[in-house]
Protein backbone atom coordinates (compact mmCIF):
# COMPACT_ATOMS: atom_id res chain seq x y z
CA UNK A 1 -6.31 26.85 56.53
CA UNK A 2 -3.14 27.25 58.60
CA UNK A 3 0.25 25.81 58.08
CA UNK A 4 -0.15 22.87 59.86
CA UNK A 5 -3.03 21.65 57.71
CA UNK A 6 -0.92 22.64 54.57
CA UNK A 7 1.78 20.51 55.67
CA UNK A 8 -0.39 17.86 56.46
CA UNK A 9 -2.19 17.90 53.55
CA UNK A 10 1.63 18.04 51.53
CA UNK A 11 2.34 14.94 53.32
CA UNK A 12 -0.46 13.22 51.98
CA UNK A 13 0.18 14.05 48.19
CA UNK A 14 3.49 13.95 47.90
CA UNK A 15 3.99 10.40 48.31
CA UNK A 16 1.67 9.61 45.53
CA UNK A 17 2.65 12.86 43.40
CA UNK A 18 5.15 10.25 41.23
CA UNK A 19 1.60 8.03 40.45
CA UNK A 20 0.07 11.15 39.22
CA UNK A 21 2.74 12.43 36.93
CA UNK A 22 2.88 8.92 35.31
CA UNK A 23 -0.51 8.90 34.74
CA UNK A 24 -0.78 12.03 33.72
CA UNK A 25 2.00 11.29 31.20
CA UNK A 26 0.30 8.53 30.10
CA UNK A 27 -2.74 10.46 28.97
CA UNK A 28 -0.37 12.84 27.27
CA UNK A 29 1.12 9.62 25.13
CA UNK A 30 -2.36 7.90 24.47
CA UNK A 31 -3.49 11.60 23.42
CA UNK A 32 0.08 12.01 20.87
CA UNK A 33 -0.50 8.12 19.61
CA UNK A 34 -4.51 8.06 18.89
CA UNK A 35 -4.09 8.97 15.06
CA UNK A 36 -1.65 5.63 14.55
CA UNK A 37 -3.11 3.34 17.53
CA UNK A 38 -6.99 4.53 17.98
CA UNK A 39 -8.06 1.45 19.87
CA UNK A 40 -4.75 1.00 22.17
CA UNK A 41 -4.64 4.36 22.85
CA UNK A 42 -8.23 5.49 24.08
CA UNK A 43 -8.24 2.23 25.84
CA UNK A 44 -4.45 3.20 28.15
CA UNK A 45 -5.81 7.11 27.75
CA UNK A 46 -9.05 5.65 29.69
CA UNK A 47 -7.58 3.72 32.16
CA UNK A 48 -5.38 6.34 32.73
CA UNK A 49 -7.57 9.04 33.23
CA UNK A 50 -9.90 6.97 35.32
CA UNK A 51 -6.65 5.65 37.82
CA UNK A 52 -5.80 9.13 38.30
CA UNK A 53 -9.81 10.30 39.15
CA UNK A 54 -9.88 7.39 41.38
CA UNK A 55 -6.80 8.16 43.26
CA UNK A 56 -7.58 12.23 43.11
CA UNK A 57 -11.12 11.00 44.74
CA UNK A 58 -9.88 8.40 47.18
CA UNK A 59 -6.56 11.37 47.98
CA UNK A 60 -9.59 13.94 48.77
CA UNK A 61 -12.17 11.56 51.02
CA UNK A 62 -8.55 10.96 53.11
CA UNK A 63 -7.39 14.33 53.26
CA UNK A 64 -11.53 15.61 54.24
CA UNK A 65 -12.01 12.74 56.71
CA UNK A 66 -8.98 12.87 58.27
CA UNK A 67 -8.94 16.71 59.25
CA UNK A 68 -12.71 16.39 60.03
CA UNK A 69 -11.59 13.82 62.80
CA UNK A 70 -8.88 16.52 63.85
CA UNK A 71 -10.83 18.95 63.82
CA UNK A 72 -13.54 16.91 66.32
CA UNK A 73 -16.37 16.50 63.83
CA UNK A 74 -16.03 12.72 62.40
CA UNK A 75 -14.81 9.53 65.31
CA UNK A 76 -12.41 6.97 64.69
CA UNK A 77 -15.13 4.36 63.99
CA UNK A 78 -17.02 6.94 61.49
CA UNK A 79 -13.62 7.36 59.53
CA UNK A 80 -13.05 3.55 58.96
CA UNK A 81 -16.06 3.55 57.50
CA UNK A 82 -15.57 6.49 55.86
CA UNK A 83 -12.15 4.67 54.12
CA UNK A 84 -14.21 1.33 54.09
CA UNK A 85 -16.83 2.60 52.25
CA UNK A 86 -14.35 4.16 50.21
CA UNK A 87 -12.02 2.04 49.65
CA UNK A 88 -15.41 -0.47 48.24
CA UNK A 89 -16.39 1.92 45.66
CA UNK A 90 -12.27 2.42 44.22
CA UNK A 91 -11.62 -1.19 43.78
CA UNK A 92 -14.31 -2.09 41.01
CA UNK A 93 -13.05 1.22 39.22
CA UNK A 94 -9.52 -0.05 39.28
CA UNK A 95 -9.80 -3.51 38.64
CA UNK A 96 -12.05 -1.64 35.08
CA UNK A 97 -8.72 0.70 34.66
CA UNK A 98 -6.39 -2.13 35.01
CA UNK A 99 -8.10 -4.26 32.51
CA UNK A 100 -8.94 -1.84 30.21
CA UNK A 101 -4.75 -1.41 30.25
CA UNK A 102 -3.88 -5.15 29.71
CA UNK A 103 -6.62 -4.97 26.97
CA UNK A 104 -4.60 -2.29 25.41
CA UNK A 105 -1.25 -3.88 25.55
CA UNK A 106 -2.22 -7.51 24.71
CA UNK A 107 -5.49 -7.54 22.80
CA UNK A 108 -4.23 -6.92 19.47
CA UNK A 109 -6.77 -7.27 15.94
CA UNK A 110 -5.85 -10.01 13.98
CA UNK A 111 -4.28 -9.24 10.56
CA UNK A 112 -3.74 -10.74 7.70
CA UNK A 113 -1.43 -8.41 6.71
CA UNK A 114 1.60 -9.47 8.85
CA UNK A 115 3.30 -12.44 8.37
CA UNK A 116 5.15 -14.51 10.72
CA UNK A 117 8.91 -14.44 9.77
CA UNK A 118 9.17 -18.30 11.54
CA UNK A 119 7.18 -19.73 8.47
């Protein structure tokens, strides 16, 4: 792999490099929290995780496609469908990710425990 690819490849993960270090982070906090907050955190830790597999995958099929299209092996046509075909598989992952988030943040067990301090 010469320098060029290197670079090129560099220039494709370091615009999304601050994604994965939140993500990564966020696994780190679910992981600290899941003694206090089981539910809340395995759900974030999850939809964590699976954000950053998703964008690791979809980061890999653009890196591969594009320098097989360099490189002469793949057209233009056969790498939009290459990222269409892609790109179809990702969404239903992240739309599961993203609600499995808001489900962690907003879906909280009712208890009888608490008391609101309005009454």
């Amino acid at each position: 792999m010469g320098g060029d690819e290197l670079l090129f490849i560099g220039s494709m993960v370091w615009p999304h490099l601050p994604f994965y270090i939140i993500w990564i982070i966020g696994i780190g906090i679910a992981a600290v929290n899941y003694r206090k907050q089981k539910q809340t955190a395995l759900l974030a830790g999850s939809a964590f995780a699976l954000m950053l597999v998703i964008a690791l995958i979809q980061l890999s099929v653009s890196v591969f496609g594009q320098l097989s299209m360099l490189r002469g092996g793949v057209t233009a046509q056969q790498l939009g469908g290459l990222f269409a075909a892609s790109n179809l598989i990702a969404i239903p992952f992240n739309i599961i990710a993203w609600g499995l988030l808001l489900f962690a943040l907003f879906a909280r067990p009712k208890s009888n425990s608490v008391q609101d301090p309005a009454r």
